[in-house]
PDB file of N, CA and C in Angstrom:
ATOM      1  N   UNK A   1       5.076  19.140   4.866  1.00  0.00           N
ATOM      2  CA  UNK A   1       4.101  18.336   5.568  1.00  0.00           C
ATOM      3  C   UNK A   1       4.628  16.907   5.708  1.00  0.00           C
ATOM      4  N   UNK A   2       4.352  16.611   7.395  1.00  0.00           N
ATOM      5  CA  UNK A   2       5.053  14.868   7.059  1.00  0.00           C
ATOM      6  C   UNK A   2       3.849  14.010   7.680  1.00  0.00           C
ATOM      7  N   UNK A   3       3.332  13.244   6.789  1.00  0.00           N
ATOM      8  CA  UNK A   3       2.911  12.531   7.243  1.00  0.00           C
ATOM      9  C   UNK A   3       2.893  10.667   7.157  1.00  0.00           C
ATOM     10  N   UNK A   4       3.001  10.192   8.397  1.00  0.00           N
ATOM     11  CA  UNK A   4       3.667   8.580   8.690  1.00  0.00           C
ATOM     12  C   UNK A   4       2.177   7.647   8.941  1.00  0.00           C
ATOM     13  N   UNK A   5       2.116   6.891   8.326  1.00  0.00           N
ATOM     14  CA  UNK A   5       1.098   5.213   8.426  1.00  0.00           C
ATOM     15  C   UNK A   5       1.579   4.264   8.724  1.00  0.00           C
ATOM     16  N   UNK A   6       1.337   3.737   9.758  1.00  0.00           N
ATOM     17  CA  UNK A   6       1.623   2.563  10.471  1.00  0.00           C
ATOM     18  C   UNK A   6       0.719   1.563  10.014  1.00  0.00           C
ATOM     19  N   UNK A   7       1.721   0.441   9.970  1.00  0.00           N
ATOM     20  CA  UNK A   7       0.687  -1.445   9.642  1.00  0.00           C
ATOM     21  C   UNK A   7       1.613  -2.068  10.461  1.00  0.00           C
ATOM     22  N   UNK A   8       0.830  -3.189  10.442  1.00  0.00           N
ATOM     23  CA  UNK A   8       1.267  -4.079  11.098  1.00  0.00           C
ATOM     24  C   UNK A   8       2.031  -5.499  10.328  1.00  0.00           C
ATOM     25  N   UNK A   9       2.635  -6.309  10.997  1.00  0.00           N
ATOM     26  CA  UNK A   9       3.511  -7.327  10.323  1.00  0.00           C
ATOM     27  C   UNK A   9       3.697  -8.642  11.411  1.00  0.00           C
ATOM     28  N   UNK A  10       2.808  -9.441  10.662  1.00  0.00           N
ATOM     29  CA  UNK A  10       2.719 -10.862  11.505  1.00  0.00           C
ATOM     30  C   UNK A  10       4.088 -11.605  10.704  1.00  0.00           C
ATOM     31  N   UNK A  11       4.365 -12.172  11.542  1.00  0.00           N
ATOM     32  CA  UNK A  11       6.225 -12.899  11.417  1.00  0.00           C
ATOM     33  C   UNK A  11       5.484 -14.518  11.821  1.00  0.00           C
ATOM     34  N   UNK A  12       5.254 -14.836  10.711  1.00  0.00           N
ATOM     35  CA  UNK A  12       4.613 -16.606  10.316  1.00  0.00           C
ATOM     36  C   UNK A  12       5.757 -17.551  11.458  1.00  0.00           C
ATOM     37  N   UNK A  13       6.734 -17.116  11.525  1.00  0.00           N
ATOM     38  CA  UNK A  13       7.812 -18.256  11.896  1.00  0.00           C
ATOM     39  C   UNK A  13       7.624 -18.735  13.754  1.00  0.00           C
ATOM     40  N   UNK A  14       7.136 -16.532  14.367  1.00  0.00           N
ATOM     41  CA  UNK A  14       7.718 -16.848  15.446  1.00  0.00           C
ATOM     42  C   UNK A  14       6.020 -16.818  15.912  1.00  0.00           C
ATOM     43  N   UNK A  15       5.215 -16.259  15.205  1.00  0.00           N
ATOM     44  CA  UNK A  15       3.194 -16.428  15.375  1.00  0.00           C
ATOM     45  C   UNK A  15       3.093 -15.225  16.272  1.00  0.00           C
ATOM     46  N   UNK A  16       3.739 -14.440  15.986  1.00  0.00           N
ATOM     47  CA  UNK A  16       3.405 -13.383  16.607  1.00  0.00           C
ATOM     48  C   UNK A  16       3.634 -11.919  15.664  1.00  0.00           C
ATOM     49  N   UNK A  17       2.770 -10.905  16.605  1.00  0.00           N
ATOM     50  CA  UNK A  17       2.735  -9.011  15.468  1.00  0.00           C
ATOM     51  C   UNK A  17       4.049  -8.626  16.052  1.00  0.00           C
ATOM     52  N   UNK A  18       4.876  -8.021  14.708  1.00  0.00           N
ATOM     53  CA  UNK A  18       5.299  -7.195  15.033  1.00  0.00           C
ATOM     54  C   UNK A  18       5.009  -5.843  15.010  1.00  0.00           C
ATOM     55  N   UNK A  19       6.137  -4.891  16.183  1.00  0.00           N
ATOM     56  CA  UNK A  19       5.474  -3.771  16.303  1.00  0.00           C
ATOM     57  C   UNK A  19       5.469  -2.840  15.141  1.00  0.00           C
ATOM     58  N   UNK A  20       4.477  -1.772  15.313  1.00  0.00           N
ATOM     59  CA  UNK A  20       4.391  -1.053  14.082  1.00  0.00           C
ATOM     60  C   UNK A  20       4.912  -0.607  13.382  1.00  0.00           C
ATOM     61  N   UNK A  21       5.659  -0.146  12.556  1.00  0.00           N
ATOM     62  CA  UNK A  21       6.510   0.317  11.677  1.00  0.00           C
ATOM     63  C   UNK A  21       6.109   1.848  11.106  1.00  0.00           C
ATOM     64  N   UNK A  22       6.927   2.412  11.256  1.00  0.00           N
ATOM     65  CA  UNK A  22       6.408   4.113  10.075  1.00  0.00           C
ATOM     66  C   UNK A  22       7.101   3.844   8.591  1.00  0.00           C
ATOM     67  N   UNK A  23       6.638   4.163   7.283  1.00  0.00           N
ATOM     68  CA  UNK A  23       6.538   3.863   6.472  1.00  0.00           C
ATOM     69  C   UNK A  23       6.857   5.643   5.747  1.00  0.00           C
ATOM     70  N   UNK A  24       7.404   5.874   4.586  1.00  0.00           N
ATOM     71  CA  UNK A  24       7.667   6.842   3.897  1.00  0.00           C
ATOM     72  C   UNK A  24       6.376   7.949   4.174  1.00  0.00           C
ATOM     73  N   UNK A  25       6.692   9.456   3.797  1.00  0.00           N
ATOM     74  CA  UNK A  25       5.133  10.070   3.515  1.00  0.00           C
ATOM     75  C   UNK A  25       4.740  10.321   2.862  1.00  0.00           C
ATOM     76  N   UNK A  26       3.227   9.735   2.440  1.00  0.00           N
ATOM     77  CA  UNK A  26       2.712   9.462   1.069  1.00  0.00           C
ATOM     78  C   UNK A  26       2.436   7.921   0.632  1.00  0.00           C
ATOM     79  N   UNK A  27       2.938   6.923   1.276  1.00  0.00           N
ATOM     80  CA  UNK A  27       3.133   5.513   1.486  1.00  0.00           C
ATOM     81  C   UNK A  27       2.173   4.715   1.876  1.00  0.00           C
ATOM     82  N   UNK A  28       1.580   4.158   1.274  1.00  0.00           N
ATOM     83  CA  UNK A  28       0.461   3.476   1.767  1.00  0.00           C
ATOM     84  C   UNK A  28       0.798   1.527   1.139  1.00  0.00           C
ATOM     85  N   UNK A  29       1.270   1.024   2.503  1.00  0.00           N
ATOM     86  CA  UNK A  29       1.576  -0.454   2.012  1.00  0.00           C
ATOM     87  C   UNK A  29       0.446  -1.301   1.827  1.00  0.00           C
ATOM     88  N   UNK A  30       0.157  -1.907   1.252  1.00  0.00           N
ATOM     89  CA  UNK A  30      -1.302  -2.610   1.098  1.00  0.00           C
ATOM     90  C   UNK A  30      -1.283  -4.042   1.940  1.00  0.00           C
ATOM     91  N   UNK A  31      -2.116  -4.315   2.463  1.00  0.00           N
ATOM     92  CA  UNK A  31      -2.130  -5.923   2.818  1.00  0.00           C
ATOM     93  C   UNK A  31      -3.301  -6.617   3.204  1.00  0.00           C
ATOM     94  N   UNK A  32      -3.656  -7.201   4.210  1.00  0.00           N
ATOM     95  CA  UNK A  32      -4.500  -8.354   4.076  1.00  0.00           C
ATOM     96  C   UNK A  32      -5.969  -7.770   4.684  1.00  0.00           C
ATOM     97  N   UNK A  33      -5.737  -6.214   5.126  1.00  0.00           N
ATOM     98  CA  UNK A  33      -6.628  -5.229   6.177  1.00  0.00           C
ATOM     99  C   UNK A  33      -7.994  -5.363   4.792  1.00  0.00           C
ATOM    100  N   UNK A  34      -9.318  -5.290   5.572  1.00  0.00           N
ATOM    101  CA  UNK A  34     -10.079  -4.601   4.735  1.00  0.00           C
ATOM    102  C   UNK A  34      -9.971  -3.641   3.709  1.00  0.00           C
ATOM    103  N   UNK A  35     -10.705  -3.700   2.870  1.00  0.00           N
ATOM    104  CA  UNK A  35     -10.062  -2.214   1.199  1.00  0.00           C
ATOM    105  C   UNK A  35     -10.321  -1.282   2.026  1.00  0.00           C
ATOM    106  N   UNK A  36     -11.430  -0.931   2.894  1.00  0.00           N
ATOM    107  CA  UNK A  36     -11.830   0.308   3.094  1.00  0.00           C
ATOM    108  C   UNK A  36     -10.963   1.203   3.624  1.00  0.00           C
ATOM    109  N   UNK A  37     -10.600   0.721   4.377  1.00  0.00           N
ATOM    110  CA  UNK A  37      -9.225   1.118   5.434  1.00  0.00           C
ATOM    111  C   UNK A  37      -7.982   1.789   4.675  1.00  0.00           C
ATOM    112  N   UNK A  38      -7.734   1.290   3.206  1.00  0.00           N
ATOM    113  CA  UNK A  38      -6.546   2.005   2.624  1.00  0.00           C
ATOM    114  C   UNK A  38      -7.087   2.809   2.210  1.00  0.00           C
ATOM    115  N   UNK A  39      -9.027   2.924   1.681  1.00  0.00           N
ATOM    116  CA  UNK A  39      -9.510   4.173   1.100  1.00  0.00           C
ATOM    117  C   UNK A  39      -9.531   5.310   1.791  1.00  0.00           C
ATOM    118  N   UNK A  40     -10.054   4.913   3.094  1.00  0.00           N
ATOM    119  CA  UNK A  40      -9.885   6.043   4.002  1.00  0.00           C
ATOM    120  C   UNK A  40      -8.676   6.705   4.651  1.00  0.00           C
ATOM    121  N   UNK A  41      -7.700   5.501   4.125  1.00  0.00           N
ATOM    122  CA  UNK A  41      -6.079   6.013   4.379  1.00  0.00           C
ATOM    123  C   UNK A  41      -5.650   7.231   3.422  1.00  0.00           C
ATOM    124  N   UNK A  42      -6.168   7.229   2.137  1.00  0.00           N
ATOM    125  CA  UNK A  42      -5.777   7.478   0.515  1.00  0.00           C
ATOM    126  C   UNK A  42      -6.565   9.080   0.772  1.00  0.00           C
ATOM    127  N   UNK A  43      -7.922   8.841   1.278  1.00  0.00           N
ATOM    128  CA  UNK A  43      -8.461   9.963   1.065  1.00  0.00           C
ATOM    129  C   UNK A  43      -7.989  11.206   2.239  1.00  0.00           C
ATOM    130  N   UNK A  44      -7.707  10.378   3.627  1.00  0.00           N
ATOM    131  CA  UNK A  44      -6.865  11.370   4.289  1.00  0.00           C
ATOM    132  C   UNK A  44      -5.569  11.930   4.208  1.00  0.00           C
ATOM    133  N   UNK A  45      -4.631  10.984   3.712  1.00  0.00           N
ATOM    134  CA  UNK A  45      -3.593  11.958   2.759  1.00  0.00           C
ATOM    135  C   UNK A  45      -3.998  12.998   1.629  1.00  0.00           C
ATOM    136  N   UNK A  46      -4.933  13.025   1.016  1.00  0.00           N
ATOM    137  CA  UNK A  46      -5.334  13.753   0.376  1.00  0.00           C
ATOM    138  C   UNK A  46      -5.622  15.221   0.662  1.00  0.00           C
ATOM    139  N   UNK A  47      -6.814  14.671   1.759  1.00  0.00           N
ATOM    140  CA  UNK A  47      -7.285  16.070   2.407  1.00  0.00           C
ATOM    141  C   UNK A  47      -6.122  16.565   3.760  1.00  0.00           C
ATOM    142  N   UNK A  48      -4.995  15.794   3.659  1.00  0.00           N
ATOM    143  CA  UNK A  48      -4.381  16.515   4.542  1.00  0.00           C
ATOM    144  C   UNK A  48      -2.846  17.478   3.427  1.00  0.00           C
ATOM    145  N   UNK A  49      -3.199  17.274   2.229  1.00  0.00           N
ATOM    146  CA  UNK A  49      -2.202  18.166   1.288  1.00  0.00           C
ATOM    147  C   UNK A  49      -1.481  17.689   0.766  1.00  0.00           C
ATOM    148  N   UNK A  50      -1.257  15.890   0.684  1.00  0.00           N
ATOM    149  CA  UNK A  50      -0.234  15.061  -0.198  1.00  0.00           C
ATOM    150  C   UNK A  50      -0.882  15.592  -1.462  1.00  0.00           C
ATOM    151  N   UNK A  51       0.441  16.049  -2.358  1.00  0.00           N
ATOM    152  CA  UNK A  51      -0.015  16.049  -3.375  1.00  0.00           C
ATOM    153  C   UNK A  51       0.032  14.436  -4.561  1.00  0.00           C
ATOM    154  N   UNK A  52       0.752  13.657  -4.174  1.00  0.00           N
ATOM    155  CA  UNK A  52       0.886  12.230  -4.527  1.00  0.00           C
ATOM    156  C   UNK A  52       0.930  11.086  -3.599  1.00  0.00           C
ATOM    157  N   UNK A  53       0.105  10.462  -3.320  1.00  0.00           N
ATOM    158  CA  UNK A  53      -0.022   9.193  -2.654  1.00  0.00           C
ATOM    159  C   UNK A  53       0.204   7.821  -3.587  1.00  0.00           C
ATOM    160  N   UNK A  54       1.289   6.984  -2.730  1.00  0.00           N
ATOM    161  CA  UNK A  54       1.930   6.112  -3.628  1.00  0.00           C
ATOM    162  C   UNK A  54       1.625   4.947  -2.819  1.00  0.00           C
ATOM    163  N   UNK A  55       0.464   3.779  -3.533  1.00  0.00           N
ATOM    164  CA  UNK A  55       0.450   2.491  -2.806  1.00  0.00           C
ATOM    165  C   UNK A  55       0.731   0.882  -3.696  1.00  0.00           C
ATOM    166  N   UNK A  56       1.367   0.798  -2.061  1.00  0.00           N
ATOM    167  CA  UNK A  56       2.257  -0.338  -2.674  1.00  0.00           C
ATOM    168  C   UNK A  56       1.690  -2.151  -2.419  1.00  0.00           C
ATOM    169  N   UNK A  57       1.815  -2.679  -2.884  1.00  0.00           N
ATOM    170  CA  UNK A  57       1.160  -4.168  -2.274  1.00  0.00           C
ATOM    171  C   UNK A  57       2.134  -4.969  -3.019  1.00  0.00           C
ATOM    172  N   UNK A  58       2.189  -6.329  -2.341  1.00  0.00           N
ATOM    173  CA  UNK A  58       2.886  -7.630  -2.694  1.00  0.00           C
ATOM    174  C   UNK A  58       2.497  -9.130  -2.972  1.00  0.00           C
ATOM    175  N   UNK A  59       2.588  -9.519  -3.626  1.00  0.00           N
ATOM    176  CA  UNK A  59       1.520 -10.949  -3.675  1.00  0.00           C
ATOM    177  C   UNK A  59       0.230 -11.023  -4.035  1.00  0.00           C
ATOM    178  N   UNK A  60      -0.347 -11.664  -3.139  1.00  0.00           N
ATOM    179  CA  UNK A  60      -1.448 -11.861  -3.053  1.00  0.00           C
ATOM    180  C   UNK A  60      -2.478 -10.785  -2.810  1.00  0.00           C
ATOM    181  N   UNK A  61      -1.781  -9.715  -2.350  1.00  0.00           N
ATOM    182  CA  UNK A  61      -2.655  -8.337  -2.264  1.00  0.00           C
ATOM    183  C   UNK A  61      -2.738  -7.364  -2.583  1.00  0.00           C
ATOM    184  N   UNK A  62      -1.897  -7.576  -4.135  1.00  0.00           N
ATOM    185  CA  UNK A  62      -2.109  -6.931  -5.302  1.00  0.00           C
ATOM    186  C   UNK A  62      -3.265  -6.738  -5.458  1.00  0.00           C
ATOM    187  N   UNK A  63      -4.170  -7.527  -5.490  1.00  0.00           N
ATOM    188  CA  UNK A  63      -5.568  -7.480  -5.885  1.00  0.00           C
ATOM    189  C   UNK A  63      -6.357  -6.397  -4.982  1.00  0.00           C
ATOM    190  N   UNK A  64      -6.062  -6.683  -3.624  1.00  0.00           N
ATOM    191  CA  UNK A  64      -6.562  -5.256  -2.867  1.00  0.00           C
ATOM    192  C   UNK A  64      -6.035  -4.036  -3.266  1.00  0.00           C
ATOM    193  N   UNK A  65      -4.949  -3.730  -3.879  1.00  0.00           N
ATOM    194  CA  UNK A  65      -4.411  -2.701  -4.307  1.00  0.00           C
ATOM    195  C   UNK A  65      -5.366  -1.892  -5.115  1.00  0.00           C
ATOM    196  N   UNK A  66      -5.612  -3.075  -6.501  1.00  0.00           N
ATOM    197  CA  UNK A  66      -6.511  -2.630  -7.126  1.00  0.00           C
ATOM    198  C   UNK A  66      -7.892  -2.109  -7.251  1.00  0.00           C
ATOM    199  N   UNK A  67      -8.044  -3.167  -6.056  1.00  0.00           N
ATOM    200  CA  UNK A  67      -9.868  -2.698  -5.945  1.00  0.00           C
ATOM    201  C   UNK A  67      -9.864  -1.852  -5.086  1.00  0.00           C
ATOM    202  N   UNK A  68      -8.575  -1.084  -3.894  1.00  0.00           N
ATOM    203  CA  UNK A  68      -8.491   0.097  -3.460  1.00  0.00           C
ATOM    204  C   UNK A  68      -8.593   1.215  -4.889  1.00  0.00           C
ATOM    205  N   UNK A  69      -7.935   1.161  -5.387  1.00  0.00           N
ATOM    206  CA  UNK A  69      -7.790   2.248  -6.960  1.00  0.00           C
ATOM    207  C   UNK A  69      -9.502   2.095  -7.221  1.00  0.00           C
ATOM    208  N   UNK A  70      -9.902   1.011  -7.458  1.00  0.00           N
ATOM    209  CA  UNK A  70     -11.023   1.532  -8.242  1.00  0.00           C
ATOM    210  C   UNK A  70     -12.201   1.818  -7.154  1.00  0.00           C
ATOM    211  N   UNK A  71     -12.363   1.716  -5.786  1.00  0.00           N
ATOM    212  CA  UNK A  71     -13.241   2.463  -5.134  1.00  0.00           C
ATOM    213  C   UNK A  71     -12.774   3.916  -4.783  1.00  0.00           C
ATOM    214  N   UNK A  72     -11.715   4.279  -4.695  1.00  0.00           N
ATOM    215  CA  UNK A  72     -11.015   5.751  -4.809  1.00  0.00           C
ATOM    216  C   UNK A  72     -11.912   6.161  -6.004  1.00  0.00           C
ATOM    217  N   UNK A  73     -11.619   5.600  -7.548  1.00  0.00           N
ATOM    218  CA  UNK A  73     -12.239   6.181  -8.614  1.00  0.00           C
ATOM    219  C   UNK A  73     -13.865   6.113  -9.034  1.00  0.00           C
ATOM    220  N   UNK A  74     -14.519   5.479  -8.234  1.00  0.00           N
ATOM    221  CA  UNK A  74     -16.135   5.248  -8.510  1.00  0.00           C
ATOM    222  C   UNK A  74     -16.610   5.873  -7.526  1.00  0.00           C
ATOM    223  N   UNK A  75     -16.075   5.597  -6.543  1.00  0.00           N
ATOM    224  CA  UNK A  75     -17.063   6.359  -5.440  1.00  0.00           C
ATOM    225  C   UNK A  75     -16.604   7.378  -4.261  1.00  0.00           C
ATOM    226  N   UNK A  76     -15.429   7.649  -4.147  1.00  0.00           N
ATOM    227  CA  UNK A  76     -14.784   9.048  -3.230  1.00  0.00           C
ATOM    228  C   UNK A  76     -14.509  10.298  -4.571  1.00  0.00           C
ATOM    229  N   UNK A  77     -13.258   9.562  -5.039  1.00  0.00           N
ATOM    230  CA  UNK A  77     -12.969  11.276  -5.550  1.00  0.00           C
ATOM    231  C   UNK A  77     -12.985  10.789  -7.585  1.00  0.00           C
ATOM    232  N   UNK A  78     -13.704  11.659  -7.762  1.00  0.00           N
ATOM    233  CA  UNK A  78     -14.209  11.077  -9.377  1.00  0.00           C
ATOM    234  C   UNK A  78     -13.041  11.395 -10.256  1.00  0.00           C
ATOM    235  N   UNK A  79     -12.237  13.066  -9.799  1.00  0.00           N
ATOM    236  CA  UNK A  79     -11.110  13.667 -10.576  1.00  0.00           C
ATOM    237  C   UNK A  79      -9.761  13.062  -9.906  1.00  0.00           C
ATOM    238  N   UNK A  80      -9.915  11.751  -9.636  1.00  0.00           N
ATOM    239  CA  UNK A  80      -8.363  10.670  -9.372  1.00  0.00           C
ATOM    240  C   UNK A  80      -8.115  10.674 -10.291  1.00  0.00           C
ATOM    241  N   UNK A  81      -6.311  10.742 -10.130  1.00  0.00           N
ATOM    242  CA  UNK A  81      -5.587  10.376 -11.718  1.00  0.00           C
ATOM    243  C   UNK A  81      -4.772   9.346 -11.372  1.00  0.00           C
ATOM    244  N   UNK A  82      -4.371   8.192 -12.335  1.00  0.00           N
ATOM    245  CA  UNK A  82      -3.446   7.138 -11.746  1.00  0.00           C
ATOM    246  C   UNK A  82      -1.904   7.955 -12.722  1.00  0.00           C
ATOM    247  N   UNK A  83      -0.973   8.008 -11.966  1.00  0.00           N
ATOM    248  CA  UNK A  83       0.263   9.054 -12.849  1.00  0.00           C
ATOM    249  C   UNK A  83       1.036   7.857 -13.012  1.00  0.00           C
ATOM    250  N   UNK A  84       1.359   7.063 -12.668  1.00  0.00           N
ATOM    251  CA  UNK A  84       2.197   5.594 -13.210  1.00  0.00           C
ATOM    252  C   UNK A  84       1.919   4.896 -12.703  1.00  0.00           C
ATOM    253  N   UNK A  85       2.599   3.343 -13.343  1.00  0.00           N
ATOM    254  CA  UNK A  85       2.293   2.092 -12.168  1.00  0.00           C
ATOM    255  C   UNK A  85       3.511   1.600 -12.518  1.00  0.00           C
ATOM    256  N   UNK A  86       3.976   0.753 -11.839  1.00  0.00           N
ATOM    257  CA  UNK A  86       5.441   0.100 -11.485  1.00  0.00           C
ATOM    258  C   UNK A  86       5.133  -1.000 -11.336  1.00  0.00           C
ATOM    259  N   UNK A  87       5.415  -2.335 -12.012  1.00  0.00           N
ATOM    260  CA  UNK A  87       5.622  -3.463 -11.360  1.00  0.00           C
ATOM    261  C   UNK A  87       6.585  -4.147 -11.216  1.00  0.00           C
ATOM    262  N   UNK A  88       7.050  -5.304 -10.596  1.00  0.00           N
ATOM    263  CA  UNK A  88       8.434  -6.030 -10.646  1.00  0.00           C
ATOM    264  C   UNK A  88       8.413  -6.693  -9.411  1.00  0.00           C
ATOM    265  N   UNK A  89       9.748  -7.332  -9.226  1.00  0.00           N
ATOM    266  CA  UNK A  89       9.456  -8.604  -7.970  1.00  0.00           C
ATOM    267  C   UNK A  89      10.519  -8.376  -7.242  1.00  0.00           C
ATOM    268  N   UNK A  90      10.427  -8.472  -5.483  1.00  0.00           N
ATOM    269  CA  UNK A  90      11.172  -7.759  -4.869  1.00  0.00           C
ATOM    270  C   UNK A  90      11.712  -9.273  -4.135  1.00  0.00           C
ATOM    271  N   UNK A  91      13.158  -9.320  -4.271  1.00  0.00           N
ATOM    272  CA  UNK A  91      13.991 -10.922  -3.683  1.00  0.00           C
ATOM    273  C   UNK A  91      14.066 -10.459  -1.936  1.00  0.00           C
ATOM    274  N   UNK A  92      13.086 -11.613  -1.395  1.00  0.00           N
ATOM    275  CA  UNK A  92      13.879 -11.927   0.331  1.00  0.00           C
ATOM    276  C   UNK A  92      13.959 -13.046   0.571  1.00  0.00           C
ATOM    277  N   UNK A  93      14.669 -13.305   2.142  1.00  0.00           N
ATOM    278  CA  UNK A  93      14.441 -14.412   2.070  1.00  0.00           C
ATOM    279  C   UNK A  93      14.117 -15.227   3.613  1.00  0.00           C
ATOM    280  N   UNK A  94      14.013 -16.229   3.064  1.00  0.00           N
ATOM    281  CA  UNK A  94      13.169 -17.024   4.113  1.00  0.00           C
ATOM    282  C   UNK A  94      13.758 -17.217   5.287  1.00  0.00           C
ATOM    283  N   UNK A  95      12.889 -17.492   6.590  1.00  0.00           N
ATOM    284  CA  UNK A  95      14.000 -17.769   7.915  1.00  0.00           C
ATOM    285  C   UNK A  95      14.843 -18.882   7.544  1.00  0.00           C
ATOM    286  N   UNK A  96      14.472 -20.035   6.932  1.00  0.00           N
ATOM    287  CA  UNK A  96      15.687 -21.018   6.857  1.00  0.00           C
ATOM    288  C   UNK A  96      16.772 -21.149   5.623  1.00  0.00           C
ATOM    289  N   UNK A  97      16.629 -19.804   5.212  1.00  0.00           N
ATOM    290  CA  UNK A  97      17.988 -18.957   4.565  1.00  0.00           C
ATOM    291  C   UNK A  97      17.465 -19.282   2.818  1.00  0.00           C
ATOM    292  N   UNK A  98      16.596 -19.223   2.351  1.00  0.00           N
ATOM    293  CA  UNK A  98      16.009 -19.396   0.807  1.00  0.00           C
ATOM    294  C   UNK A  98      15.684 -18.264   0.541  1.00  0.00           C
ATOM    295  N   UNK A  99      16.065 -18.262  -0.917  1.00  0.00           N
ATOM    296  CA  UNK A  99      15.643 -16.509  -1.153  1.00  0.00           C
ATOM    297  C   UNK A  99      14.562 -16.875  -2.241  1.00  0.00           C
ATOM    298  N   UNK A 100      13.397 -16.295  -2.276  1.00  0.00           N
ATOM    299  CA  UNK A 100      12.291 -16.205  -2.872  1.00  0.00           C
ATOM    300  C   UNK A 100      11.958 -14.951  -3.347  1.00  0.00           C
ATOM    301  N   UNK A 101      10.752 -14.573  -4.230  1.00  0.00           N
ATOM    302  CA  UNK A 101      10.505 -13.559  -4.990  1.00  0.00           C
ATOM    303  C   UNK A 101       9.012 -13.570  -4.676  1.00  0.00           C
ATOM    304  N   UNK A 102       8.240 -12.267  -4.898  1.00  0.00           N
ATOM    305  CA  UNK A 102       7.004 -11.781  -4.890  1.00  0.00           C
ATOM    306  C   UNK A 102       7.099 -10.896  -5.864  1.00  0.00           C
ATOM    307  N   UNK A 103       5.797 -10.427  -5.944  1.00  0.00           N
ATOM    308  CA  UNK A 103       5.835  -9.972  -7.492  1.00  0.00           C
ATOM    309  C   UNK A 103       5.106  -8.493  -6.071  1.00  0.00           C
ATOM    310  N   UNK A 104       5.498  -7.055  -7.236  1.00  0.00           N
ATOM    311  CA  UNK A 104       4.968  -5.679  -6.661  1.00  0.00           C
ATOM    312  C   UNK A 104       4.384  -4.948  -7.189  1.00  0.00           C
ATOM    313  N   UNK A 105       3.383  -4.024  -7.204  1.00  0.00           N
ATOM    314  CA  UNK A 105       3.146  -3.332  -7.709  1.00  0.00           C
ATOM    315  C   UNK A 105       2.934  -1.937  -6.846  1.00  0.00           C
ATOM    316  N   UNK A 106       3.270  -0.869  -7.779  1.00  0.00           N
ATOM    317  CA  UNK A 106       2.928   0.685  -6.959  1.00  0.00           C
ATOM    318  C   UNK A 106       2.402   1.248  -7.741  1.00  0.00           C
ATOM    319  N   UNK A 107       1.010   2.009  -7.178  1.00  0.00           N
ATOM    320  CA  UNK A 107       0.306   2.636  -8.489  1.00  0.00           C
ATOM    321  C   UNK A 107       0.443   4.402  -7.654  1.00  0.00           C
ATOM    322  N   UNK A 108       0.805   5.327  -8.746  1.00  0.00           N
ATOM    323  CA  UNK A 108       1.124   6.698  -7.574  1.00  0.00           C
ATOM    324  C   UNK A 108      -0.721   7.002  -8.457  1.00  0.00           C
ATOM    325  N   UNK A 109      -0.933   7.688  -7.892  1.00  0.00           N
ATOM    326  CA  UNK A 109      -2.149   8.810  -7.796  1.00  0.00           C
ATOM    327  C   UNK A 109      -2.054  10.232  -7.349  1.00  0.00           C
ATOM    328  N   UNK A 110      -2.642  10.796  -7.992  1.00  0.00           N
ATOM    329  CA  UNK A 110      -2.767  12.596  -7.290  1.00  0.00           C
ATOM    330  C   UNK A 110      -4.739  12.687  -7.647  1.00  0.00           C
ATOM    331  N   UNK A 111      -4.915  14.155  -7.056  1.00  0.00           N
ATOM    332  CA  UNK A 111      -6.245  14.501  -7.813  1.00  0.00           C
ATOM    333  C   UNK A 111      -5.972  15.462  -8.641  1.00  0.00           C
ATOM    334  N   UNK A 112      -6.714  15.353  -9.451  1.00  0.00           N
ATOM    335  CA  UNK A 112      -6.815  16.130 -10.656  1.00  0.00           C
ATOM    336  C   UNK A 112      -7.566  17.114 -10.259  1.00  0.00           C
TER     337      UNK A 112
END
């Protein structure tokens, strides 16, 4: 089964979206979108036969990451399991050539 999620990616420098991107299957990148939107992302990999959905966020939207995890676990699917979490900081760098760090996290999930 393959299945691809597209987001989007605003490029601060030039003020404009770039175009969509396909992303691993099972991949769910987190960002600045409403939570609901990754729940309903999370729960349709689910019901379409992922047996592990792996989401990822950076920065500042770590925090959506999380409060995606915990509306998955209170109020869609009660038998969610979190199977690891990963954190660490991923180096890029800036248009005027500086390399900087963000901090990551990936939490995988299956249902139980």
């Amino acid at each position: 089964m393959r299945v691809m999620l597209l987001f989007d990616i605003f490029n601060k420098s030039t003020k404009r979206w770039a175009m969509s991107q396909t992303v691993k299957p099972g991949l769910i990148l987190i960002g600045s979108k409403p939570v609901i939107r990754y729940v309903t992302a999370c729960i349709t990999l689910f019901n379409r036969g992922a047996e592990v959905v792996v989401l990822r966020a950076r920065g500042k939207n770590i925090n959506n990451c999380l409060e995606t995890v915990r509306l998955l676990r209170n109020g869609f699917l009660k038998n969610l399991k979190i199977v690891d979490v990963k954190i660490g900081s991923d180096e890029y760098e800036t248009p005027d050539g500086r390399k900087r760090y963000a901090s990551y996290i990936e939490i995988f999930l299956t249902k139980g």
